[in-house]
PDB file of N, CA and C in Angstrom:
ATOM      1  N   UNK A   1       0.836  -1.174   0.000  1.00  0.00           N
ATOM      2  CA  UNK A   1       0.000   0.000   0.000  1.00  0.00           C
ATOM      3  C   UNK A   1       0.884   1.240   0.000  1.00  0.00           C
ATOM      4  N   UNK A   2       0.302   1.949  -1.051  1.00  0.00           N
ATOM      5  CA  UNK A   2       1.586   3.409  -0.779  1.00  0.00           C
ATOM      6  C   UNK A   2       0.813   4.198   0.634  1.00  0.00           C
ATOM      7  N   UNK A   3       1.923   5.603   0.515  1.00  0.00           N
ATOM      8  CA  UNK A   3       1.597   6.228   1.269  1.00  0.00           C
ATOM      9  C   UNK A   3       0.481   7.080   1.411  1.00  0.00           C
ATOM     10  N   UNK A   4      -0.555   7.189   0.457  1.00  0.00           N
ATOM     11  CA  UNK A   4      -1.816   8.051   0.050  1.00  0.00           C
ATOM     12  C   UNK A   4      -2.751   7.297   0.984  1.00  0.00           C
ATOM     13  N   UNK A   5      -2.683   5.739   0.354  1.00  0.00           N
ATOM     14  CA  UNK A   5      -4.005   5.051   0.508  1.00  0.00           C
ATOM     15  C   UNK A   5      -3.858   4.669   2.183  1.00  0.00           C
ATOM     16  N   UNK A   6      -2.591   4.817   2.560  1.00  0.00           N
ATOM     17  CA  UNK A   6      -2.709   4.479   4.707  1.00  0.00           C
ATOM     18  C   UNK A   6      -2.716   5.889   4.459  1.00  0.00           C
ATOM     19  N   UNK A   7      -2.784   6.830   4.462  1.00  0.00           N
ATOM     20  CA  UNK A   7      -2.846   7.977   5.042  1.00  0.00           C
ATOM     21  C   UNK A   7      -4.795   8.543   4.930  1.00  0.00           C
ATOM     22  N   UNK A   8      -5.351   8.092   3.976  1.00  0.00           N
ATOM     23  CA  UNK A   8      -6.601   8.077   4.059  1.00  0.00           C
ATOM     24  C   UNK A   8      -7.525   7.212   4.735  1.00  0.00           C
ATOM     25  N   UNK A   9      -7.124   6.484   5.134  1.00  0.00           N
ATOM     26  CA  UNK A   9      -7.360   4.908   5.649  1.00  0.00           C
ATOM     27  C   UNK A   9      -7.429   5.470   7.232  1.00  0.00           C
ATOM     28  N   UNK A  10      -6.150   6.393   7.414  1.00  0.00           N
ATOM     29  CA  UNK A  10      -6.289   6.323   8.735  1.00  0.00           C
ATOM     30  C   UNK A  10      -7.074   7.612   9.150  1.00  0.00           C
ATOM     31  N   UNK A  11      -7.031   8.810   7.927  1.00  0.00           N
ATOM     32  CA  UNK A  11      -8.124   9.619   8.110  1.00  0.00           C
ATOM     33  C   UNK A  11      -9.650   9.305   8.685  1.00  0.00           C
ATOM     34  N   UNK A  12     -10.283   8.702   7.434  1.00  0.00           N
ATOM     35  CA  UNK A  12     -11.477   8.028   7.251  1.00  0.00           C
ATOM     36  C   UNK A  12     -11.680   7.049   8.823  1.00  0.00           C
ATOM     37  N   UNK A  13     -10.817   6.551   8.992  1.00  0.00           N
ATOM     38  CA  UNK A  13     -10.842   5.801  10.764  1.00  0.00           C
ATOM     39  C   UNK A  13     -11.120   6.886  11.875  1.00  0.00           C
ATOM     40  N   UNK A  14     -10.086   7.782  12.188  1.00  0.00           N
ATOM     41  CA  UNK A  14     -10.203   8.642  12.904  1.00  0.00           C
ATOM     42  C   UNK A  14     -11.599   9.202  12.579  1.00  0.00           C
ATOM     43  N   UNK A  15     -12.225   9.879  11.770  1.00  0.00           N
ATOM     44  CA  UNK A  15     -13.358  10.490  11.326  1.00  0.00           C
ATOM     45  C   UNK A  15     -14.439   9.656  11.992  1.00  0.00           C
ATOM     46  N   UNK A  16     -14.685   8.466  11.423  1.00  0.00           N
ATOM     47  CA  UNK A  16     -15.681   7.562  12.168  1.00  0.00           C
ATOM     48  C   UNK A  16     -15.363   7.314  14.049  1.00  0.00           C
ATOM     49  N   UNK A  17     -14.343   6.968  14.595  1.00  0.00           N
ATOM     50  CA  UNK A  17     -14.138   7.317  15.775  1.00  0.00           C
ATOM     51  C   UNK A  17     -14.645   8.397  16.307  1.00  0.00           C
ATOM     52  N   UNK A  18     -14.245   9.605  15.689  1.00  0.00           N
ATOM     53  CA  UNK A  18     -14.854  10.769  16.236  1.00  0.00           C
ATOM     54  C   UNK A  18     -16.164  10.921  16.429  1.00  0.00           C
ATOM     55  N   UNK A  19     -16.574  10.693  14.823  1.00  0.00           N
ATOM     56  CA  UNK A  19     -18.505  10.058  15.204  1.00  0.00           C
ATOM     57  C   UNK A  19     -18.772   9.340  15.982  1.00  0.00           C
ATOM     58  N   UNK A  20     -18.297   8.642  16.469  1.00  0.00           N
ATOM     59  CA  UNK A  20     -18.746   7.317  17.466  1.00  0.00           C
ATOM     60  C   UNK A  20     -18.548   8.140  18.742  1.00  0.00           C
ATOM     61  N   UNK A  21     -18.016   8.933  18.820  1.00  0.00           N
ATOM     62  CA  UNK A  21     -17.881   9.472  20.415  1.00  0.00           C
ATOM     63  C   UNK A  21     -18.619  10.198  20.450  1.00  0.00           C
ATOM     64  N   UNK A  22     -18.753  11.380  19.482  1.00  0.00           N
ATOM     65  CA  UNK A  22     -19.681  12.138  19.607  1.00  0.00           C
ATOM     66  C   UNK A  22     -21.194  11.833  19.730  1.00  0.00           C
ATOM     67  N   UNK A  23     -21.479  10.758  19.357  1.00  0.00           N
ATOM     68  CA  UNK A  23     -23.064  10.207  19.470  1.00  0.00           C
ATOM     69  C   UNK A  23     -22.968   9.985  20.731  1.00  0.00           C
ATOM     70  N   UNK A  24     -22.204   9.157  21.459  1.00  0.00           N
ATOM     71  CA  UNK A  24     -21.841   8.493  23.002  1.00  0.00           C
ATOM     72  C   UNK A  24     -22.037   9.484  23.628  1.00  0.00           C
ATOM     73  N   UNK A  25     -21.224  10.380  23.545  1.00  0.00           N
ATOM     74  CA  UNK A  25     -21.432  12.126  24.661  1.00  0.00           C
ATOM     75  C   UNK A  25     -22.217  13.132  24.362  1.00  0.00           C
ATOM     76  N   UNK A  26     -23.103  12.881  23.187  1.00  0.00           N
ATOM     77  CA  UNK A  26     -24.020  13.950  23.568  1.00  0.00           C
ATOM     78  C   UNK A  26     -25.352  13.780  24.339  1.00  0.00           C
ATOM     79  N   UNK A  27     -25.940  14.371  24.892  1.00  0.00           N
ATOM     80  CA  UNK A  27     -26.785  14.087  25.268  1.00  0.00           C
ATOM     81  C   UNK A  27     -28.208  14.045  24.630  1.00  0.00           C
ATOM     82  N   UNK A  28     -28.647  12.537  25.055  1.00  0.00           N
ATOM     83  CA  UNK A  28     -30.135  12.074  23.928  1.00  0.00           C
ATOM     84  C   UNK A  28     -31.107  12.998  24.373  1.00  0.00           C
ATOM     85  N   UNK A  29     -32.093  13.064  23.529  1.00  0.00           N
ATOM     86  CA  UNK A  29     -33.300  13.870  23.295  1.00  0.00           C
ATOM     87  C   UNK A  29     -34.129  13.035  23.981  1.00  0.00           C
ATOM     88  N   UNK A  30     -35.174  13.249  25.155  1.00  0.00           N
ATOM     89  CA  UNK A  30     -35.609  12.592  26.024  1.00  0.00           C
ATOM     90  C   UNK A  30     -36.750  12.131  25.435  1.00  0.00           C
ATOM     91  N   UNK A  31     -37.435  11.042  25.092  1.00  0.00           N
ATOM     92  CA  UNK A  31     -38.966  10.526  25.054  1.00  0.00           C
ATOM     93  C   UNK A  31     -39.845  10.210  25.723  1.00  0.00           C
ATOM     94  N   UNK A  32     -41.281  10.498  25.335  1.00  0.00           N
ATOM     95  CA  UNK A  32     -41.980  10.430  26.100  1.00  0.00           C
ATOM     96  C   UNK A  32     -42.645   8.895  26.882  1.00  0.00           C
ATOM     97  N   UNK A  33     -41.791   7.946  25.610  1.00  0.00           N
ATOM     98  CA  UNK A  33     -42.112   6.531  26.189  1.00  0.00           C
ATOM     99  C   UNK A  33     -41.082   6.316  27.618  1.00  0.00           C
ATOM    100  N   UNK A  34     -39.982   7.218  27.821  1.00  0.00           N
ATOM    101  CA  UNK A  34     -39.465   7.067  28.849  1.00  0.00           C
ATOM    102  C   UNK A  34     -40.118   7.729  30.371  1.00  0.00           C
ATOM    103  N   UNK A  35     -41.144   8.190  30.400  1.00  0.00           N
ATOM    104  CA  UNK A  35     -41.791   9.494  31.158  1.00  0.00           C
ATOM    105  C   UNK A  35     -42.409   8.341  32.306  1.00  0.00           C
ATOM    106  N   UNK A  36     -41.751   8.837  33.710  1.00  0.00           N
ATOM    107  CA  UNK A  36     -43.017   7.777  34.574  1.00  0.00           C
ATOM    108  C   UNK A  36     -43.227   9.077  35.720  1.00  0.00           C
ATOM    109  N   UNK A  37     -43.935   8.281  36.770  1.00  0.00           N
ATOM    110  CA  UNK A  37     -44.088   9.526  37.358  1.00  0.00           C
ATOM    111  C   UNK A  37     -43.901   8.748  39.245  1.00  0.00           C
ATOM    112  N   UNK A  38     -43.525   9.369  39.905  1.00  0.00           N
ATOM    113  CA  UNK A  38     -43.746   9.165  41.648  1.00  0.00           C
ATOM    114  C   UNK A  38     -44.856   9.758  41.999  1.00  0.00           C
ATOM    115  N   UNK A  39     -45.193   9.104  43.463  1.00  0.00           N
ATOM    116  CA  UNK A  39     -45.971   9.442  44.251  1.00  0.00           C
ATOM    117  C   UNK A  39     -45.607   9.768  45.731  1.00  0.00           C
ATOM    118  N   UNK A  40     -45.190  10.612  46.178  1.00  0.00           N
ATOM    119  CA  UNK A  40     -44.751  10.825  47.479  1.00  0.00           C
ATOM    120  C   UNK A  40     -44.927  11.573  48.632  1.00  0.00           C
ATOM    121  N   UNK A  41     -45.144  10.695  49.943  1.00  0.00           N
ATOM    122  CA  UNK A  41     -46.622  11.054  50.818  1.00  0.00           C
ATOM    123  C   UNK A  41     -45.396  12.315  51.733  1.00  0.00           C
ATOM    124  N   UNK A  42     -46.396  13.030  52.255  1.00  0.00           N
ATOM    125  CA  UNK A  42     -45.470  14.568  52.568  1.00  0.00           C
ATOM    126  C   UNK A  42     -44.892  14.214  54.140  1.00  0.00           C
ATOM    127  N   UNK A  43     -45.613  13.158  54.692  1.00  0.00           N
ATOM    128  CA  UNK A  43     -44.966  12.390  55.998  1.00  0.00           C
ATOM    129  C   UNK A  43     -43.519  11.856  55.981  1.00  0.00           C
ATOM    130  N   UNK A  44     -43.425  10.875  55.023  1.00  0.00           N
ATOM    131  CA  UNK A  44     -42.601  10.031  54.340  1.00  0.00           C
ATOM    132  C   UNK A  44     -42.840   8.506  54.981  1.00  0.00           C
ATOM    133  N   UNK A  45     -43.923   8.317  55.450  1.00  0.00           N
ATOM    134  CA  UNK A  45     -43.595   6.614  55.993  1.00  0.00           C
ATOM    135  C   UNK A  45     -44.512   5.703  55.097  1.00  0.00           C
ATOM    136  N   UNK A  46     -44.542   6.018  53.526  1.00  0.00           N
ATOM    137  CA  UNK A  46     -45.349   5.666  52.386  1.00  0.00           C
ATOM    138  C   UNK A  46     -46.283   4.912  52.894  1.00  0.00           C
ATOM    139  N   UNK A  47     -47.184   5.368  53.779  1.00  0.00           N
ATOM    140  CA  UNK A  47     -48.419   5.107  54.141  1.00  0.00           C
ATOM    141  C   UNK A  47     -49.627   6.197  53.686  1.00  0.00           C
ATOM    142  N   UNK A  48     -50.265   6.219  52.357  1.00  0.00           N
ATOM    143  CA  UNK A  48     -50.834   7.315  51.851  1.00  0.00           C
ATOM    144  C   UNK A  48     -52.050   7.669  52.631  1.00  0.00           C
ATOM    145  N   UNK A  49     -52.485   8.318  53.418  1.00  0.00           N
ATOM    146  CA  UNK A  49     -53.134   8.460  54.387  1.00  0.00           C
ATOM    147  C   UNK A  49     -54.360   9.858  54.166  1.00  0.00           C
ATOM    148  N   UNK A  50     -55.712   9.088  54.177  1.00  0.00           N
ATOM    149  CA  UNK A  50     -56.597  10.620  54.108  1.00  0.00           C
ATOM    150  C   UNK A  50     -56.792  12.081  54.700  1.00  0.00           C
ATOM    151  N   UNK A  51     -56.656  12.580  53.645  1.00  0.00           N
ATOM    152  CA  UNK A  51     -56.239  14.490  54.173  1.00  0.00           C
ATOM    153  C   UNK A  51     -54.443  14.703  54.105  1.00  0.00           C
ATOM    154  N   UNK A  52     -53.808  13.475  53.582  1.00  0.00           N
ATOM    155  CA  UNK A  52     -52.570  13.782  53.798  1.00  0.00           C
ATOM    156  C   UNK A  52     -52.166  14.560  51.871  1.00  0.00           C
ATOM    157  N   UNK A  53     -51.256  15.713  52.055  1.00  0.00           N
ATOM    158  CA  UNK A  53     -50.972  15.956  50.635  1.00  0.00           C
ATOM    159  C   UNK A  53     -49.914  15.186  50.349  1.00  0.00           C
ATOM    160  N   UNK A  54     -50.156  14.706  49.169  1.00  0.00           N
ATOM    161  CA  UNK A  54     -49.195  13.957  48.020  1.00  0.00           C
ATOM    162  C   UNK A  54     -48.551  14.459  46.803  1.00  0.00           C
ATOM    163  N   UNK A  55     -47.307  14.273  46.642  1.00  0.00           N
ATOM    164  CA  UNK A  55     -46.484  15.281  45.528  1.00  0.00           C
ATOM    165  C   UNK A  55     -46.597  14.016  44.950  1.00  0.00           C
ATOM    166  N   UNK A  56     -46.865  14.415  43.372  1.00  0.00           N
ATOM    167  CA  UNK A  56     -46.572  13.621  41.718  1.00  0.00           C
ATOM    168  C   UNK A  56     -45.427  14.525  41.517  1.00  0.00           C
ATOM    169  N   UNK A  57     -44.147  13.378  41.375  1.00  0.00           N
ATOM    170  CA  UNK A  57     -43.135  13.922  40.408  1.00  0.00           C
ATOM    171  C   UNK A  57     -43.072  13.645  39.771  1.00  0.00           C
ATOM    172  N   UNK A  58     -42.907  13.863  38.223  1.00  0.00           N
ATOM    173  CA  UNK A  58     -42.499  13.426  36.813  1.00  0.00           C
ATOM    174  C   UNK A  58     -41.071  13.213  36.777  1.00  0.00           C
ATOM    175  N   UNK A  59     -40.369  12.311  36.633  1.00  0.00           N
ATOM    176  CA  UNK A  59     -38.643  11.515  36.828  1.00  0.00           C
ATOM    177  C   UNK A  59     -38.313  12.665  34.946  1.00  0.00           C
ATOM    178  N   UNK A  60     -38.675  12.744  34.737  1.00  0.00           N
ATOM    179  CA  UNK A  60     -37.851  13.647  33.242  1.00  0.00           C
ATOM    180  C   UNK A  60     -38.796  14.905  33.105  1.00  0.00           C
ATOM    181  N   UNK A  61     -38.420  15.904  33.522  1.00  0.00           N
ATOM    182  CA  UNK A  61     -39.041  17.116  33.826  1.00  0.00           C
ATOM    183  C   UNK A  61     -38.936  17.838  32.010  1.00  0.00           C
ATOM    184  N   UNK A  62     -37.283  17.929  31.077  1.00  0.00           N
ATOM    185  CA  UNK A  62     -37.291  18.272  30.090  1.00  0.00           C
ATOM    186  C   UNK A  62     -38.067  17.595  28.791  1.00  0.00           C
ATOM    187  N   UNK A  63     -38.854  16.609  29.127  1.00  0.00           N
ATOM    188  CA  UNK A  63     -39.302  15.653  28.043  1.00  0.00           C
ATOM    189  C   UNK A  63     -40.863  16.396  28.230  1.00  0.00           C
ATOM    190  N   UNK A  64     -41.070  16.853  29.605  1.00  0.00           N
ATOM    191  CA  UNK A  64     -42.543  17.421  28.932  1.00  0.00           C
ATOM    192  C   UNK A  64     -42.817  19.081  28.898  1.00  0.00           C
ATOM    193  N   UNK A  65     -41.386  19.656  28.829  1.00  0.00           N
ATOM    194  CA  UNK A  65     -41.334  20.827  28.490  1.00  0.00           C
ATOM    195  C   UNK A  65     -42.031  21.434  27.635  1.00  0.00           C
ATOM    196  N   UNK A  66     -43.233  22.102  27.969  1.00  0.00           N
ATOM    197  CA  UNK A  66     -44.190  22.908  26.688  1.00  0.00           C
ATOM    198  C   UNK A  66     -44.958  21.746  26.239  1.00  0.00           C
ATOM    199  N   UNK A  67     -45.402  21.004  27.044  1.00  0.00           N
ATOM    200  CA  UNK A  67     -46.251  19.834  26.670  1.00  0.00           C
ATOM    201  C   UNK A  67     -47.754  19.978  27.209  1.00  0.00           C
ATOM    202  N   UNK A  68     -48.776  19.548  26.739  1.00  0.00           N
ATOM    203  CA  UNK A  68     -49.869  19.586  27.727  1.00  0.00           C
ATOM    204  C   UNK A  68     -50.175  18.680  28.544  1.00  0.00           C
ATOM    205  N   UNK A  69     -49.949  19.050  30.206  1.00  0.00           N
ATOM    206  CA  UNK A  69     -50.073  17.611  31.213  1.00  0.00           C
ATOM    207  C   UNK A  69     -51.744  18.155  31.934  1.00  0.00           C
ATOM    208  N   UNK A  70     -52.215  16.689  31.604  1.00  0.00           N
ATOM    209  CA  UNK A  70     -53.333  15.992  32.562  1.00  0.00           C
ATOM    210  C   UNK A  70     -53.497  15.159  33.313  1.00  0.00           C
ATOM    211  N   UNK A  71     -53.488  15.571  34.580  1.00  0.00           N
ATOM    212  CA  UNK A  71     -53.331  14.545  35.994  1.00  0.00           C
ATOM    213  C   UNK A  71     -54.977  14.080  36.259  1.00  0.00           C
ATOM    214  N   UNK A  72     -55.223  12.781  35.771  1.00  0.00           N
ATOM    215  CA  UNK A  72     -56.352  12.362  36.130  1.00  0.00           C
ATOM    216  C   UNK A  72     -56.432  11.766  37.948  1.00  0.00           C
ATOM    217  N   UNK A  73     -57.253  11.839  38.906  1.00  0.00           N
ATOM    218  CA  UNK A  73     -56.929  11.612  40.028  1.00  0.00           C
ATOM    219  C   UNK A  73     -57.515  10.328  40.381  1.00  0.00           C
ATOM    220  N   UNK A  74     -58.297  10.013  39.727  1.00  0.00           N
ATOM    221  CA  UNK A  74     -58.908   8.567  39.504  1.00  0.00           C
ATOM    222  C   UNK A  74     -60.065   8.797  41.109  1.00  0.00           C
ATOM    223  N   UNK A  75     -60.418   9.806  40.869  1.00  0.00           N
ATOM    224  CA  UNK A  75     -61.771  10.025  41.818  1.00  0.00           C
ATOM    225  C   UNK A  75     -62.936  10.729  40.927  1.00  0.00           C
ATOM    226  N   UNK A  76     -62.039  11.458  39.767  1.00  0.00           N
ATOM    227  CA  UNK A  76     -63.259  12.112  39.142  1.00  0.00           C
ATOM    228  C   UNK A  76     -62.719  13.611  39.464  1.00  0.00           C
ATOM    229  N   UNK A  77     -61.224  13.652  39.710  1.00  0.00           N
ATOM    230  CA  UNK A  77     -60.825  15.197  40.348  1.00  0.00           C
ATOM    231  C   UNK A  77     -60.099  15.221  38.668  1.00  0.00           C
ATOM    232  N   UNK A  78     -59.719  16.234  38.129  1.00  0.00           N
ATOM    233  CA  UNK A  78     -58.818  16.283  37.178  1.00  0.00           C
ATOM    234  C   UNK A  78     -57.822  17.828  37.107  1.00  0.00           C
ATOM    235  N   UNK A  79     -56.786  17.801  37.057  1.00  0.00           N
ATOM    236  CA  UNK A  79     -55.747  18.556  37.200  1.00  0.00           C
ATOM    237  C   UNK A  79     -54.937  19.067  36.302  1.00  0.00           C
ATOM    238  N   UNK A  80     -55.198  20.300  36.049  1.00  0.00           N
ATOM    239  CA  UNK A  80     -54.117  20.916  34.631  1.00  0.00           C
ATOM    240  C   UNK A  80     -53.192  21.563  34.704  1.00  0.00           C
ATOM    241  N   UNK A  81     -51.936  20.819  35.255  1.00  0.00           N
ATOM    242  CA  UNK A  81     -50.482  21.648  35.632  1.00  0.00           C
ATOM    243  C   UNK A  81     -49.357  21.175  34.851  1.00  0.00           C
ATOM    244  N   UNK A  82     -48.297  21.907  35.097  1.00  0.00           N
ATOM    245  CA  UNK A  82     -47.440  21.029  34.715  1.00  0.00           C
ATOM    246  C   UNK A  82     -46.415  19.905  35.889  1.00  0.00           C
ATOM    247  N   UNK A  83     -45.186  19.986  35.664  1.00  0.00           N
ATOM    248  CA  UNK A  83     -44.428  19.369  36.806  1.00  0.00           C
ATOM    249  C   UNK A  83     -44.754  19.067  38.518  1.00  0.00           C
ATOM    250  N   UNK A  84     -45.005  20.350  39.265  1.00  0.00           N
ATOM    251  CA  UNK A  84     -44.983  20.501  40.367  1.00  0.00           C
ATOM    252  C   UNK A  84     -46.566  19.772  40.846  1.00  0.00           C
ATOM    253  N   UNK A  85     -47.227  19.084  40.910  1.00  0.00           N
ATOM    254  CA  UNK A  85     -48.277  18.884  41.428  1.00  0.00           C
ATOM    255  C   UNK A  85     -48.727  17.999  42.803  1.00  0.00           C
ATOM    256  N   UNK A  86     -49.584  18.886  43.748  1.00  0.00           N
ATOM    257  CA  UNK A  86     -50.004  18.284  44.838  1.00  0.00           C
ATOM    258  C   UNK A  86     -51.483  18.378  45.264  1.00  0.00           C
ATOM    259  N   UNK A  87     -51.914  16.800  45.988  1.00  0.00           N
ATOM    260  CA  UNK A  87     -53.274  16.840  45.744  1.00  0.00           C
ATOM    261  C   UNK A  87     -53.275  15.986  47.458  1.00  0.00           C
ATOM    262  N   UNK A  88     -54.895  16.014  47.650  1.00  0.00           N
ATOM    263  CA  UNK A  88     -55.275  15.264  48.736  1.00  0.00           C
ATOM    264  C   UNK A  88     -56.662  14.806  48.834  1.00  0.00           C
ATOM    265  N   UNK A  89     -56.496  13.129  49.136  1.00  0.00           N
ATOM    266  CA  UNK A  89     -57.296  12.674  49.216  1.00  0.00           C
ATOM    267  C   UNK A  89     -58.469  12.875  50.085  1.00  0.00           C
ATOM    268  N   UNK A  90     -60.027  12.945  49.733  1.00  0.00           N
ATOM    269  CA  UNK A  90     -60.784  13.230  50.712  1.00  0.00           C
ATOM    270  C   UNK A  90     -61.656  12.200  51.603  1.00  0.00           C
ATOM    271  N   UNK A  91     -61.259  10.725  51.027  1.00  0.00           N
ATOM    272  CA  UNK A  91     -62.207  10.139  51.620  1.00  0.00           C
ATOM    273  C   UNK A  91     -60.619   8.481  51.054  1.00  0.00           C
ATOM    274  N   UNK A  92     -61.146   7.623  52.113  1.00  0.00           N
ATOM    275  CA  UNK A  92     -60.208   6.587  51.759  1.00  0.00           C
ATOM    276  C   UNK A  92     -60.699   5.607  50.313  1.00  0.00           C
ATOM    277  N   UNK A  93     -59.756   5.175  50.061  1.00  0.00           N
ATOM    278  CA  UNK A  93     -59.880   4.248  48.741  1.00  0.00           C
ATOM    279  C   UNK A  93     -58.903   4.016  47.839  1.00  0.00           C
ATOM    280  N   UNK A  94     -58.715   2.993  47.290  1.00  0.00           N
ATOM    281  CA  UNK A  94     -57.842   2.862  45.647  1.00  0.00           C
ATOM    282  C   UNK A  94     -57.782   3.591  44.791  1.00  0.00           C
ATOM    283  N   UNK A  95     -57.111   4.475  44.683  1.00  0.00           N
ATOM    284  CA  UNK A  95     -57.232   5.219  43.065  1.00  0.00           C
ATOM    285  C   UNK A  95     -56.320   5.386  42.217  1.00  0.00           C
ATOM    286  N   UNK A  96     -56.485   4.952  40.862  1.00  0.00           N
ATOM    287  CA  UNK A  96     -55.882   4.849  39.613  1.00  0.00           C
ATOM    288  C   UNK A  96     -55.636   6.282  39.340  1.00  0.00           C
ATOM    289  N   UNK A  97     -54.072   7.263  39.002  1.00  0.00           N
ATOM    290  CA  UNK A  97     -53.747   8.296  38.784  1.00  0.00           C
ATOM    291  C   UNK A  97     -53.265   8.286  37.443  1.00  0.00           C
ATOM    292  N   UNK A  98     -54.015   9.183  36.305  1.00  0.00           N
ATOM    293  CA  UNK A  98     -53.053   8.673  35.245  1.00  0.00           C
ATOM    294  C   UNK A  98     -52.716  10.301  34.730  1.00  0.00           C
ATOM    295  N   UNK A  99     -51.689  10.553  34.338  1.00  0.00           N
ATOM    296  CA  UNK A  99     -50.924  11.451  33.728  1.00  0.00           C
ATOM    297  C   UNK A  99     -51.023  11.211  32.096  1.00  0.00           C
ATOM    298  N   UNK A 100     -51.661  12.316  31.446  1.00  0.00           N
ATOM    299  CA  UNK A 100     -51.789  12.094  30.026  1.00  0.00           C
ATOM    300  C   UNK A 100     -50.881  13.373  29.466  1.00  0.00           C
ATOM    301  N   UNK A 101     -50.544  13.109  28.638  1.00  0.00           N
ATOM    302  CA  UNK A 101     -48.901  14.276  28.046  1.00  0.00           C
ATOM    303  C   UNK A 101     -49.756  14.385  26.991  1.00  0.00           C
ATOM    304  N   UNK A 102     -50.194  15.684  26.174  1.00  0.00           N
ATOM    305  CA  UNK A 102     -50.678  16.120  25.035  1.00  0.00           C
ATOM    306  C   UNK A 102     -51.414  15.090  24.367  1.00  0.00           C
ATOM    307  N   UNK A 103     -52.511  14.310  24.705  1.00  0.00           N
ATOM    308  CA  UNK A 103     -53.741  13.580  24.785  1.00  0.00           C
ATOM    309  C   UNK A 103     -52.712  12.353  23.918  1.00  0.00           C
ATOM    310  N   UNK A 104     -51.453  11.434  24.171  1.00  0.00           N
ATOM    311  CA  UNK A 104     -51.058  11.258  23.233  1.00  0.00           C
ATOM    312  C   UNK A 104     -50.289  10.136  24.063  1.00  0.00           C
ATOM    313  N   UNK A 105     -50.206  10.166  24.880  1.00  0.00           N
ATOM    314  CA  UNK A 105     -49.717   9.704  25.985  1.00  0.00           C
ATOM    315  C   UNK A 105     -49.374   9.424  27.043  1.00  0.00           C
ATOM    316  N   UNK A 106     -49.882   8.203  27.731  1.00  0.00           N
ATOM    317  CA  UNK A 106     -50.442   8.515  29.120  1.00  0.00           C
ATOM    318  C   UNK A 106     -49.581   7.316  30.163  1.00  0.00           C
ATOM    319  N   UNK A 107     -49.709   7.285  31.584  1.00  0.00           N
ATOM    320  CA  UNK A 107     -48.953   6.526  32.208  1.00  0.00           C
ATOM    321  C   UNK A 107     -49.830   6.624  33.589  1.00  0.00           C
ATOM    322  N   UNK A 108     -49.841   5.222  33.944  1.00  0.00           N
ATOM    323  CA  UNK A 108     -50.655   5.400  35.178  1.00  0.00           C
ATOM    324  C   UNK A 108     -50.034   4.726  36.661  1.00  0.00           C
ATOM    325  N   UNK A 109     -50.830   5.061  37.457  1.00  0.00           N
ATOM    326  CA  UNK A 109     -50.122   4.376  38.790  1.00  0.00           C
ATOM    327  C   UNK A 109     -50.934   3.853  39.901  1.00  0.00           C
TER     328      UNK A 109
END
């Protein structure tokens, strides 16, 4: 091999290396199939307890940036915020909470 064809060889290598790192370190664009959410009682002894307030955190706050969030409370309460949300139960029972992101996608708990 002359000296042209290793000297491009090792260009063209380096080049793809560089791509390969650069995909590795940048940081991914967050999705919404990744989006879940917590529930966490303001006591802390995760005993959800009536009249007690409860924070919903969303675990990827930039994925629903400028998004439309709907906190269903699974009582028939419904909630139009974004990130920060706190609610309290008025009477005891099971309830299904579901978080819907721009009617498009939803996650429940």
């Amino acid at each position: 091999m002359d000296n042209k064809k290793t000297i491009t060889i090792i260009i063209f290598g380096l080049a793809a290396l560089a791509g390969v790192l650069l995909v590795l370190l940048l940081p991914s664009r967050s999705h919404l199939a990744n989006i879940d959410f917590f529930v966490n009682d303001t006591n802390n002894n995760y005993h959800y307890e009536v009249n007690e307030r409860l924070e919903l955190l969303i675990n990827d706050t930039v994925a629903v940036k400028n998004k439309r969030l709907i906190w269903q409370m699974g009582n028939g309460d419904t909630l139009m915020r974004n990130t920060n949300v706190s609610y309290t139960y008025t009477k005891p029972g099971t309830y299904l909470i579901t978080l819907k992101i721009d009617d498009n996608y939803s996650v429940n708990k």
